[in-house]
C-alpha atoms as a PDB file:
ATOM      1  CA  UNK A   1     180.725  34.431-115.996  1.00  0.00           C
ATOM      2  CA  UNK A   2     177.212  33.172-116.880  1.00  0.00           C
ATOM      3  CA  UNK A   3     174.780  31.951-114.091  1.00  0.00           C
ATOM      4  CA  UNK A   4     175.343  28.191-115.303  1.00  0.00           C
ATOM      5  CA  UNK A   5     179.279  28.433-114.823  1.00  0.00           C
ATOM      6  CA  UNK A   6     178.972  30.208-111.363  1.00  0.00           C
ATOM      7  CA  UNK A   7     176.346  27.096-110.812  1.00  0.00           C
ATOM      8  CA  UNK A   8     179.093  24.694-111.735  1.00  0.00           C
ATOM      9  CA  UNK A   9     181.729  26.589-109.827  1.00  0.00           C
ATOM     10  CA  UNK A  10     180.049  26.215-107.296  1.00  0.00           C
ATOM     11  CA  UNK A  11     179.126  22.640-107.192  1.00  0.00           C
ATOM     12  CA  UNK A  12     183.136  21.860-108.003  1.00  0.00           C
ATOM     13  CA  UNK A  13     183.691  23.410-104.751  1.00  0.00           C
ATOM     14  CA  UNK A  14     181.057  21.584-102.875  1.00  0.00           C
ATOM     15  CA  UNK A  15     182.241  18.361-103.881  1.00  0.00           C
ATOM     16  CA  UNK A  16     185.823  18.775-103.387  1.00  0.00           C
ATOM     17  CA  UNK A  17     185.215  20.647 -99.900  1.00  0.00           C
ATOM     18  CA  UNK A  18     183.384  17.746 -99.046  1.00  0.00           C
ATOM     19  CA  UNK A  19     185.421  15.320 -99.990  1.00  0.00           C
ATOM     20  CA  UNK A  20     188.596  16.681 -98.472  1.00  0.00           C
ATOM     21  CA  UNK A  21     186.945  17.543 -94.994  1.00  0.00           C
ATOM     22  CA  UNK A  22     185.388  13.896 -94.747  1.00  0.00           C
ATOM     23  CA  UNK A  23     188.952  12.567 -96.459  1.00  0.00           C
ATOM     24  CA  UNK A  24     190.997  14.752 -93.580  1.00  0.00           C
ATOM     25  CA  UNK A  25     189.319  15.024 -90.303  1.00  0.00           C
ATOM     26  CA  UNK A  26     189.830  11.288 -88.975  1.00  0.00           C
ATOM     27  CA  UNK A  27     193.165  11.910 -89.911  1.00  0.00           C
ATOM     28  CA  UNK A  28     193.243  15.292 -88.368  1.00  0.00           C
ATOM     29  CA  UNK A  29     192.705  14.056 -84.791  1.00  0.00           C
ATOM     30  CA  UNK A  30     195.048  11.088 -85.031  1.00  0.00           C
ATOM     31  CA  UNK A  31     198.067  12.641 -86.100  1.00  0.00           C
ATOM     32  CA  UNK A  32     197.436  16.889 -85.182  1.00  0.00           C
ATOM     33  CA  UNK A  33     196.350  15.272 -81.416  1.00  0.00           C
ATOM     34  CA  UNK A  34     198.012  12.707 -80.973  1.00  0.00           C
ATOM     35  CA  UNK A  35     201.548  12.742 -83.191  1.00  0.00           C
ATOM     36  CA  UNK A  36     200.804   9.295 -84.446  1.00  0.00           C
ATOM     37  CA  UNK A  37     201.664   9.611 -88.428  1.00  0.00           C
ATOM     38  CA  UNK A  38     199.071   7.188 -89.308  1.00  0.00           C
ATOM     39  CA  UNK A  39     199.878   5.813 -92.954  1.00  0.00           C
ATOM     40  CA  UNK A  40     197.447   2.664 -92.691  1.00  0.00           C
ATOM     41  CA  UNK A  41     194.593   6.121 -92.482  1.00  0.00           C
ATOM     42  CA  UNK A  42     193.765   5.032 -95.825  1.00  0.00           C
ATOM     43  CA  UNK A  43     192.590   1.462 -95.110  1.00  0.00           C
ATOM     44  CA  UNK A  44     190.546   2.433 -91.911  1.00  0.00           C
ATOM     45  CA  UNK A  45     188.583   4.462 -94.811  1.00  0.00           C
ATOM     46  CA  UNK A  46     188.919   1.295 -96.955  1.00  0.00           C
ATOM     47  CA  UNK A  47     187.475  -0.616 -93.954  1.00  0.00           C
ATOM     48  CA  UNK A  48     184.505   1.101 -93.678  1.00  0.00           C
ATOM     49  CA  UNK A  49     183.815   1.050 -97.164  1.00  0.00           C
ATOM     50  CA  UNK A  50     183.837  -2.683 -97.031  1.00  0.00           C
ATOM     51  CA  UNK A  51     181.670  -2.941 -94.380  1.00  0.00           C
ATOM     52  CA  UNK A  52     179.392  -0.848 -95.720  1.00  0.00           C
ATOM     53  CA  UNK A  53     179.226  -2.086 -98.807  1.00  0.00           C
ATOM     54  CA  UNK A  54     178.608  -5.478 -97.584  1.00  0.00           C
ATOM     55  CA  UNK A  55     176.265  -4.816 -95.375  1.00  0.00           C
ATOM     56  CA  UNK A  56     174.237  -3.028 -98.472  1.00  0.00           C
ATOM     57  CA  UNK A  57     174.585  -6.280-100.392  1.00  0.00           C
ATOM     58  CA  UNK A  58     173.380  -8.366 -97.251  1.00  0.00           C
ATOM     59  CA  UNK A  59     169.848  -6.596 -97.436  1.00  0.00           C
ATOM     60  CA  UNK A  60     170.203  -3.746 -95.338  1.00  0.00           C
ATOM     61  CA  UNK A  61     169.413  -0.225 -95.700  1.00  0.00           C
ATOM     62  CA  UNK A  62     172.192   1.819 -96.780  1.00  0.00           C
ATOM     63  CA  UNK A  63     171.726   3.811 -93.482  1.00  0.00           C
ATOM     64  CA  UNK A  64     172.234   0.673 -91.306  1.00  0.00           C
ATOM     65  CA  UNK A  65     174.872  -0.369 -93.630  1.00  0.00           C
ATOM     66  CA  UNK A  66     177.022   3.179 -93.199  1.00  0.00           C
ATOM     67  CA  UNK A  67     176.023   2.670 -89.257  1.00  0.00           C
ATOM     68  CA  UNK A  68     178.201  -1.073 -89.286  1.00  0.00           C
ATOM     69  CA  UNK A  69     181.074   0.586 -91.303  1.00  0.00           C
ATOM     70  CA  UNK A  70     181.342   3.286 -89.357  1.00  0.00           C
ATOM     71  CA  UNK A  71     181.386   1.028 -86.077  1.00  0.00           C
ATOM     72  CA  UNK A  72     184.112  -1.475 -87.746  1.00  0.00           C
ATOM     73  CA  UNK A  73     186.312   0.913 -88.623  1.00  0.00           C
ATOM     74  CA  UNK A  74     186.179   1.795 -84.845  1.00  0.00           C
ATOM     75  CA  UNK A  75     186.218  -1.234 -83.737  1.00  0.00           C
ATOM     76  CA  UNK A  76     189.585  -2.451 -86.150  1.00  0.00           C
ATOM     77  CA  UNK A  77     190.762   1.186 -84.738  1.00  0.00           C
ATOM     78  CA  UNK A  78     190.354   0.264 -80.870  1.00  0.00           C
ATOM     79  CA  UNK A  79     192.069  -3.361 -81.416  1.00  0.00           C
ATOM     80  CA  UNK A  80     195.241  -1.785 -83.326  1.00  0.00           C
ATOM     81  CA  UNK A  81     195.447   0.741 -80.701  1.00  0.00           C
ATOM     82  CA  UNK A  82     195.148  -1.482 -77.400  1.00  0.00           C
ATOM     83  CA  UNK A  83     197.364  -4.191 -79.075  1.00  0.00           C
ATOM     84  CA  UNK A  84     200.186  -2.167 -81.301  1.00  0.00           C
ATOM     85  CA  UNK A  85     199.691   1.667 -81.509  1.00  0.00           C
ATOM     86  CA  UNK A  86     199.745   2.383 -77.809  1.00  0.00           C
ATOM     87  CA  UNK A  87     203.322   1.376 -77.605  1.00  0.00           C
ATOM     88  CA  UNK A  88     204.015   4.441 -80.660  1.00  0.00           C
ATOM     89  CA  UNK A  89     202.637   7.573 -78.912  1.00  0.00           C
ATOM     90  CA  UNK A  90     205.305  10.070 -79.074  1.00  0.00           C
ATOM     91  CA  UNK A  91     207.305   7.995 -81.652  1.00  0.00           C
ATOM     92  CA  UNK A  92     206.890   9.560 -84.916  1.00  0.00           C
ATOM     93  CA  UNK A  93     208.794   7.651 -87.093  1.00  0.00           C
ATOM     94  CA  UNK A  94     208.194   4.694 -85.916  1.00  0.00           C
ATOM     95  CA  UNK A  95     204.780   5.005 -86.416  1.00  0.00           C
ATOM     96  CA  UNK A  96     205.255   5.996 -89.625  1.00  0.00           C
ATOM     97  CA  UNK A  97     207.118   2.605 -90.220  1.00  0.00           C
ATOM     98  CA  UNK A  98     204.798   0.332 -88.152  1.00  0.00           C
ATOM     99  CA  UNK A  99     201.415   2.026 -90.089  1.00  0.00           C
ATOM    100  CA  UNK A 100     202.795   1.740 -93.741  1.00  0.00           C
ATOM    101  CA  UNK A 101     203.228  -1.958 -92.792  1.00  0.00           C
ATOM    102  CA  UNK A 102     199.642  -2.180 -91.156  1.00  0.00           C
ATOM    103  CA  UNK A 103     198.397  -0.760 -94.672  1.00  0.00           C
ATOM    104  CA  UNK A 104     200.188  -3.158 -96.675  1.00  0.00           C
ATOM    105  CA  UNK A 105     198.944  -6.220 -94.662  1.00  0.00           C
ATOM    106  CA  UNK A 106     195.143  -5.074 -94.455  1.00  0.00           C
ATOM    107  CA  UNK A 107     195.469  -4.153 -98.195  1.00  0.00           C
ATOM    108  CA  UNK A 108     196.452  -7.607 -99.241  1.00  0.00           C
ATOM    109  CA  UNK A 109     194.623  -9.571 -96.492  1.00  0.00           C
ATOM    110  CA  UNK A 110     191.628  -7.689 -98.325  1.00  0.00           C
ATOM    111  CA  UNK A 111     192.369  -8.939-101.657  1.00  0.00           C
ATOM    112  CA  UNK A 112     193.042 -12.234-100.527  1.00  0.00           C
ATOM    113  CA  UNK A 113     190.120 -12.405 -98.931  1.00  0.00           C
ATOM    114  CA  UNK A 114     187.182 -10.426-101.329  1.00  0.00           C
ATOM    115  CA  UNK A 115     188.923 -10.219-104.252  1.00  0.00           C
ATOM    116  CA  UNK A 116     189.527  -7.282-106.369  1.00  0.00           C
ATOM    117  CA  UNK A 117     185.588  -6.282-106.814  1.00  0.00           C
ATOM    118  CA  UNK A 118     182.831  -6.135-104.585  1.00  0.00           C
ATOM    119  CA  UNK A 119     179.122  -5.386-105.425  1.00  0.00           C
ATOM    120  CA  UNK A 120     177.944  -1.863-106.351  1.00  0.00           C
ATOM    121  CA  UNK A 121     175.728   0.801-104.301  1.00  0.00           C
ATOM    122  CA  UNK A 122     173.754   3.098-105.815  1.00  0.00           C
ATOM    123  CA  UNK A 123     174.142   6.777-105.428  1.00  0.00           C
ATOM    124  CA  UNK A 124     170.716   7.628-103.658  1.00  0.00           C
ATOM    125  CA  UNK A 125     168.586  10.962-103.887  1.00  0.00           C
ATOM    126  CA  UNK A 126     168.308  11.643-107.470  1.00  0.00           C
ATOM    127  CA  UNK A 127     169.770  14.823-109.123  1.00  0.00           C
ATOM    128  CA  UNK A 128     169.591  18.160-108.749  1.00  0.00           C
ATOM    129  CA  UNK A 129     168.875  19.712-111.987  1.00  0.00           C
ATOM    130  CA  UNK A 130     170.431  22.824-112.033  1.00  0.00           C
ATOM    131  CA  UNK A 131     173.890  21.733-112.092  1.00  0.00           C
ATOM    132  CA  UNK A 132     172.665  17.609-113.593  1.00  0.00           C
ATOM    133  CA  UNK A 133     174.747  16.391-110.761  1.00  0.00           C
ATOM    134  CA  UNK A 134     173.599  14.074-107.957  1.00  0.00           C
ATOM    135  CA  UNK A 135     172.093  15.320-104.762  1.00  0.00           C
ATOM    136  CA  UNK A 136     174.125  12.831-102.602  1.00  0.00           C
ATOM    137  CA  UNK A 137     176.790  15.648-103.513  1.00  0.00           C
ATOM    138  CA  UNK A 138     175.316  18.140-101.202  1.00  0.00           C
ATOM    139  CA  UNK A 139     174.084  15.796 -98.416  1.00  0.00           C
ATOM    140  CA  UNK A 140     177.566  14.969 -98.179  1.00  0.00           C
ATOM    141  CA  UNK A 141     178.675  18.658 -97.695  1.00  0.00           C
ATOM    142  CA  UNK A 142     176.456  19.243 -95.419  1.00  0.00           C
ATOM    143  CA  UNK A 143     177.806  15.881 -93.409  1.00  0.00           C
ATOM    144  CA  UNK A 144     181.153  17.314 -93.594  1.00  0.00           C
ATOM    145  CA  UNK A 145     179.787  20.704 -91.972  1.00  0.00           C
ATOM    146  CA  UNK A 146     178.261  18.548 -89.092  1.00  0.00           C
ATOM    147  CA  UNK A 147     180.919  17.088 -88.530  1.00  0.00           C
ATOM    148  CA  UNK A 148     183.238  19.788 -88.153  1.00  0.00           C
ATOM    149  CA  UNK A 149     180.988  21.533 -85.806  1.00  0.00           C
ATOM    150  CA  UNK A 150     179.984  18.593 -83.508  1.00  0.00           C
ATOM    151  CA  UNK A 151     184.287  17.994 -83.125  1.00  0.00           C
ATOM    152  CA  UNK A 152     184.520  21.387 -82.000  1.00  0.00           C
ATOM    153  CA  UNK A 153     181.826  21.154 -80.014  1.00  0.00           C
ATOM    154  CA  UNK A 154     183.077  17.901 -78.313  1.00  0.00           C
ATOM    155  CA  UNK A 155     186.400  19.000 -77.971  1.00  0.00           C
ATOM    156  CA  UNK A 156     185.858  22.751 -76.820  1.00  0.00           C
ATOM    157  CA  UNK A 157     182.694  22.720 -74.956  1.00  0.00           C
ATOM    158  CA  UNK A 158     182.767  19.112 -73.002  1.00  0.00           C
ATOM    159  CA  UNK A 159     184.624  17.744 -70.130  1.00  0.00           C
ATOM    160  CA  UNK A 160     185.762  14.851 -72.163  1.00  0.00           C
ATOM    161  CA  UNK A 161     187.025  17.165 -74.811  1.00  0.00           C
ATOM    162  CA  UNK A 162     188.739  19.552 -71.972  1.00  0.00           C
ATOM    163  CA  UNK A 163     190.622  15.805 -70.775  1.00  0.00           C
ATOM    164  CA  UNK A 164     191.943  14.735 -74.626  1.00  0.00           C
ATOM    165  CA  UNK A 165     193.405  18.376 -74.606  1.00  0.00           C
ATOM    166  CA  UNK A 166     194.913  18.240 -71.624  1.00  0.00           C
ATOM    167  CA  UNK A 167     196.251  14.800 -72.519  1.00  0.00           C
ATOM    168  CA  UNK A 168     197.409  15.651 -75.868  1.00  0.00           C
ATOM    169  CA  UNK A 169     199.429  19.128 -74.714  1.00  0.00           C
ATOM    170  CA  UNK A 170     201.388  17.659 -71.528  1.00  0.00           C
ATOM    171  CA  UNK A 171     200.278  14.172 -70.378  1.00  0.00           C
ATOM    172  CA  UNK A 172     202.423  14.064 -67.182  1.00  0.00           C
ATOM    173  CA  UNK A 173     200.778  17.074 -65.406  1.00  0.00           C
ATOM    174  CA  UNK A 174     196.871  15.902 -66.974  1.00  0.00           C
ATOM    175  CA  UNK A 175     198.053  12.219 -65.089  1.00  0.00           C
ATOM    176  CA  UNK A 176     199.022  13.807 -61.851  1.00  0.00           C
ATOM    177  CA  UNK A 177     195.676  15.747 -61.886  1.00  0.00           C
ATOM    178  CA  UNK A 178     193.484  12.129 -62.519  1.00  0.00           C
ATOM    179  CA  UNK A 179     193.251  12.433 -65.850  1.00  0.00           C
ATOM    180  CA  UNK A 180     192.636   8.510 -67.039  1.00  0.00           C
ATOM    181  CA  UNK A 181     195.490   9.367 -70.095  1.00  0.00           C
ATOM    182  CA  UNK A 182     195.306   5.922 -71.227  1.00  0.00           C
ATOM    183  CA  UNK A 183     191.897   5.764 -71.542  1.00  0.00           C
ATOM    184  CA  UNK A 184     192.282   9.546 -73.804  1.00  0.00           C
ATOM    185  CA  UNK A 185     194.147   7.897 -76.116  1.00  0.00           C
ATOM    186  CA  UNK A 186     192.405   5.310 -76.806  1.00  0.00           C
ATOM    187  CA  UNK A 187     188.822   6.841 -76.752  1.00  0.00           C
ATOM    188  CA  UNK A 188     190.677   9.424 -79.210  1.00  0.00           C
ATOM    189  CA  UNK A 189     192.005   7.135 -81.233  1.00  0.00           C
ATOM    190  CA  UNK A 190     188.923   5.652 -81.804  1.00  0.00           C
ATOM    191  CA  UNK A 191     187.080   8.509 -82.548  1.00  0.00           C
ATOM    192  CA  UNK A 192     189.601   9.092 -85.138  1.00  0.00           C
ATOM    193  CA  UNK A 193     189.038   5.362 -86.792  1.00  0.00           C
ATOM    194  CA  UNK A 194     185.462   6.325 -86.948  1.00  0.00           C
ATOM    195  CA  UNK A 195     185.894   9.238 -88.434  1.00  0.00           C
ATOM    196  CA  UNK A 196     187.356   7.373 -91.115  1.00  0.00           C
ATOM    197  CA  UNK A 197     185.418   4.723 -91.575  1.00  0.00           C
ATOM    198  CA  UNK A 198     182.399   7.303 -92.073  1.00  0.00           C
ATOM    199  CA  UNK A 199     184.146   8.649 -94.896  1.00  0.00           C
ATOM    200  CA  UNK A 200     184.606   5.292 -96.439  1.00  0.00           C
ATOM    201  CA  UNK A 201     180.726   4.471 -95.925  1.00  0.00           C
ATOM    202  CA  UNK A 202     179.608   8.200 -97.830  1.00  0.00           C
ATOM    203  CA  UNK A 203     182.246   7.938-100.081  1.00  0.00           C
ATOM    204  CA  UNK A 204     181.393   3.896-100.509  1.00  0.00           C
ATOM    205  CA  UNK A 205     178.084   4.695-103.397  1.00  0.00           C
ATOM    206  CA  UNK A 206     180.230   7.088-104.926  1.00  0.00           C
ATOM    207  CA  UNK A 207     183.754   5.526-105.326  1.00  0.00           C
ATOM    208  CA  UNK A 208     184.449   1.827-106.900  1.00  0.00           C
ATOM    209  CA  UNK A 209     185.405   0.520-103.704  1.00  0.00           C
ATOM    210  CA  UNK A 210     188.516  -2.192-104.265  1.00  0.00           C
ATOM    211  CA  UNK A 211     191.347  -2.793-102.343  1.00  0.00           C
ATOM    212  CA  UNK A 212     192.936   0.253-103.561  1.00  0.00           C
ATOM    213  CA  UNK A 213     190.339   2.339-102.241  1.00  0.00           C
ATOM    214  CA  UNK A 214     191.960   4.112 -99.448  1.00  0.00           C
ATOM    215  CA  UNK A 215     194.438   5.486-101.524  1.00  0.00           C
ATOM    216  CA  UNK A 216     191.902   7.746-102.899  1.00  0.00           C
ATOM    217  CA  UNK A 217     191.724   9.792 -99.609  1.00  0.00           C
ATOM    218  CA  UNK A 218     195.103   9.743 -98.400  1.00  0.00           C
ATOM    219  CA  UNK A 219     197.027  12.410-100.299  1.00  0.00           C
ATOM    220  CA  UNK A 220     194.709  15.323-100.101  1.00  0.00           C
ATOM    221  CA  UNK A 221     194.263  14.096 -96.029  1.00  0.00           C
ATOM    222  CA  UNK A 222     197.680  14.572 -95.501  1.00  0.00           C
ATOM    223  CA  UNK A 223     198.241  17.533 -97.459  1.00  0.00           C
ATOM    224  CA  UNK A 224     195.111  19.244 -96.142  1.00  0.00           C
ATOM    225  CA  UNK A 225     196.725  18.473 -92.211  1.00  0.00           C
ATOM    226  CA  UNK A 226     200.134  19.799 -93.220  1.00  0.00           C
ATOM    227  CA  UNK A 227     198.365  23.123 -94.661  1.00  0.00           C
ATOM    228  CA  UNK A 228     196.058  23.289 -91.855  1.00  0.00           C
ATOM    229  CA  UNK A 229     198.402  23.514 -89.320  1.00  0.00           C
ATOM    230  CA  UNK A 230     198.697  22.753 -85.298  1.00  0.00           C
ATOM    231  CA  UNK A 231     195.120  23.866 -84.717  1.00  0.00           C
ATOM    232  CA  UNK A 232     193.131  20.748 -85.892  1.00  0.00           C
ATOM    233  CA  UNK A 233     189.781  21.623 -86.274  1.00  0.00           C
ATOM    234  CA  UNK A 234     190.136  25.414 -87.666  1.00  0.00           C
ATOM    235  CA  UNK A 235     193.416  24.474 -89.416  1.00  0.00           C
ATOM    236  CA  UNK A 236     191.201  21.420 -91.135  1.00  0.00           C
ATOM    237  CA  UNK A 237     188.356  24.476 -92.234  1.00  0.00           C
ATOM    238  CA  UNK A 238     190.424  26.803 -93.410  1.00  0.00           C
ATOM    239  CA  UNK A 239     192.562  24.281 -95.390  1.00  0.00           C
ATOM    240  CA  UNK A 240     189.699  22.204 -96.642  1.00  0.00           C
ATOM    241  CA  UNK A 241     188.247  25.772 -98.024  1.00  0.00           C
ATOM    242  CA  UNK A 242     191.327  27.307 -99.764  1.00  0.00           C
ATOM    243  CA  UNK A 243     192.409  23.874-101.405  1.00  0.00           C
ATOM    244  CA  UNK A 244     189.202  23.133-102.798  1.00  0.00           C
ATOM    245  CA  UNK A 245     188.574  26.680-103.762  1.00  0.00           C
ATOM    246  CA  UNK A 246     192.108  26.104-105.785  1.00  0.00           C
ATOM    247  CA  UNK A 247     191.395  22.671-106.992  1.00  0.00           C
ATOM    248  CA  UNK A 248     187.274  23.515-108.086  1.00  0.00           C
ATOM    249  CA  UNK A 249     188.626  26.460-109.874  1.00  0.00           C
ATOM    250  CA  UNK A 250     190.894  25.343-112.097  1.00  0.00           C
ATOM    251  CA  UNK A 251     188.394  21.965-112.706  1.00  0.00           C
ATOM    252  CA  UNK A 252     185.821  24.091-113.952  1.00  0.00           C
ATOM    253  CA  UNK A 253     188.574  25.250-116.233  1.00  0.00           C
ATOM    254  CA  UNK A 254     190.775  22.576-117.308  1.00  0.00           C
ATOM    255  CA  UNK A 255     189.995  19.416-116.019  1.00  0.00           C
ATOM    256  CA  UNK A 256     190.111  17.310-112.847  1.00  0.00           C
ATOM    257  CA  UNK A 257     193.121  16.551-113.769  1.00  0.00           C
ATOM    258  CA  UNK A 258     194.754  19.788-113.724  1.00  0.00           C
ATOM    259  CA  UNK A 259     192.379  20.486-110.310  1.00  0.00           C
ATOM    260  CA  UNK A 260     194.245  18.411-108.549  1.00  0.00           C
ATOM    261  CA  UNK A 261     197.555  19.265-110.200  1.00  0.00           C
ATOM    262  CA  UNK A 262     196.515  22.908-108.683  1.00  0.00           C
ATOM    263  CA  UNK A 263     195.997  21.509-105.700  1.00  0.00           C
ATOM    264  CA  UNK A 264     199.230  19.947-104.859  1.00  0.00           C
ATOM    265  CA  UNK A 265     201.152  22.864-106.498  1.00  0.00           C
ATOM    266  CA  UNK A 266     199.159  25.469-104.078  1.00  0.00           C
ATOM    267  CA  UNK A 267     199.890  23.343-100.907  1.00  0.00           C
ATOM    268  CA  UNK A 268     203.390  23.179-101.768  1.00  0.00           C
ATOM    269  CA  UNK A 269     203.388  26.718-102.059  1.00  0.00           C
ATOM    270  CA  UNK A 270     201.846  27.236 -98.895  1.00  0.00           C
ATOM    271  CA  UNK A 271     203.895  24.572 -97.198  1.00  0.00           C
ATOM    272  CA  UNK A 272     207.160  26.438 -98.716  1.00  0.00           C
ATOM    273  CA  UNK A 273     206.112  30.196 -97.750  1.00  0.00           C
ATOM    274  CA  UNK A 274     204.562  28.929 -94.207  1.00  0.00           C
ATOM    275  CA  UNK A 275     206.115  25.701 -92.524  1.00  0.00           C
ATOM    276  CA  UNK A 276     203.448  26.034 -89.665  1.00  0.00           C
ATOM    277  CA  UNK A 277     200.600  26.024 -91.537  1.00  0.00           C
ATOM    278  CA  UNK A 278     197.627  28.594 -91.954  1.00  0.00           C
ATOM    279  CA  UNK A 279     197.119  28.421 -88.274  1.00  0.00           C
ATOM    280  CA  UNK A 280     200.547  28.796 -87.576  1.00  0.00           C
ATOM    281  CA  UNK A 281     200.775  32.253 -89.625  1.00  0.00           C
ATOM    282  CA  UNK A 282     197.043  33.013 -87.326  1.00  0.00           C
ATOM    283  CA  UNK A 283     198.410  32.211 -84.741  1.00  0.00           C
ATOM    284  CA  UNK A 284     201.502  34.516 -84.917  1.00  0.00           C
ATOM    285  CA  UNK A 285     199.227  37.506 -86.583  1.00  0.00           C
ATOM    286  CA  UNK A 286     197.782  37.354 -83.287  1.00  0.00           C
ATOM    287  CA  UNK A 287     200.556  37.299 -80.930  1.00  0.00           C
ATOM    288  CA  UNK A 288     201.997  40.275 -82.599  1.00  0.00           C
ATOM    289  CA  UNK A 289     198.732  42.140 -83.071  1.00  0.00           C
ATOM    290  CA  UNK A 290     198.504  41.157 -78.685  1.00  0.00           C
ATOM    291  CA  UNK A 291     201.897  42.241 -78.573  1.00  0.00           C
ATOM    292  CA  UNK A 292     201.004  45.917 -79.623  1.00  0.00           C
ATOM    293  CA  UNK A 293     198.518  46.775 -77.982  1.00  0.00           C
END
């Protein structure tokens, strides 16, 4: 393979590791912490977007303007959770139900309300030459990286993380020891909105950013969770990696298209052959390998 194609390779996967971390990981702490199935996940992305992008328009720098998406997006997060999700935690298929509806009403509210265009963004930092593609590209890969590594680091390493754990695996016991579970949830939940609306504000110079939006991000979120596994934050790395290792591969060789055709037909395979996930097969690899010694 000549140096150019291993450049473009290479870029492929970039892009589409980016794109499905930033796509997954607000997801990823909603429903692999919490057991909410959260189908409206698309229009918290779609929320930030707007914000962003309107924000841009009003004057500010883009900066700012990913700043107020990111905080509306938490903020619309925060008011569905103190006045309708709260009353779903350990109801999975009714919050299934409840969150399709929730996407369907923001979806058309937006439409209603900004129509079915809003203004453009430019995509800022030039190009790289090398591969002719832009530099935003890589700035958001290495956002995705930071952002993986300051969850673990917030939910590993801090009290607060130690808490939404504790919460998460057996809320009872974490109450009886003064645990504040309510407040968990809902400071989790809202980390999880932001989350999403920060992909929505990256993703807002990049992608035409319309009502439909949202549903951009939504399939390779939920795919990349179900491949991932129980373990959120490893499960989302090591999922995020293989599927855009699949899909960037077979781009570079027939298409996007036919990446993302690749895609889906990998996680199904991997869904079929392992029903807990990669961390799930880790996780018993490791019991057994305990087991013997």
């Amino acid at each position: 393979m000549a140096g150019s194609e291993l450049l473009g390779l290479g870029f492929e996967f970039v892009e589409v590791f980016a794109f499905i971390v930033l796509a997954t990981v607000g997801l990823a702490v909603i429903f692999g912490m919490m057991g909410i199935i959260n189908l409206a996940h698309g229009e918290f992305i779609l929320v930030g977007a707007y914000a962003t992008t309107f924000s841009a328009a009003a004057g500010l720098p883009l900066a700012l303007a990913m700043g107020c998406g990111v905080l509306t997006a938490t903020v619309f997060g925060l008011v569905l959770e103190r006045f309708i999700i709260r009353r779903l935690y350990g109801r999975l298929l009714d919050s299934m139900v409840v969150t399709w509806g929730i996407s369907l009403v923001v979806v058309q509210l937006v439409r209603i309300v900004f129509g079915n265009s809003t203004p453009g963004i430019g995509i800022p930092f030039g190009e790289v030459s090398a591969v002719d593609a832009p530099t935003y590209y890589f700035v958001l890969a290495a956002v995705s990286v930071a952002v993986l590594a300051g969850l673990y680091a917030l939910f590993m390493w801090t009290d607060f993380g130690v808490r939404a754990r504790a919460t998460m695996q057996d809320e009872a016991t974490a109450r009886s020891m003064g645990v504040d579970t309510d407040r968990m949830y809902m400071a989790t939940f809202a980390i999880g909105s932001a989350l999403a609306g920060l992909a929505g504000s990256l993703y807002a110079p990049v992608l035409t950013v319309t009502p439909g939006y949202g549903s951009s991000f939504l399939v390779e979120a939920f795919v990349t969770v179900v491949v991932g596994g129980s373990s959120v934050l490893v499960g989302t790395i090591l999922a995020s990696g293989f599927l855009g290792a699949v899909n960037a591969g077979m781009t570079n060789l027939a298409g996007t298209f036919m990446g993302k055709v690749a895609m889906l037909i990998a996680a199904i395979v991997v869904i079929r052959l392992l029903p807990d996930g990669i961390t799930g097969l880790l996780e018993d690899v490791r019991d057994k390998w305990g087991g013997n010694q």
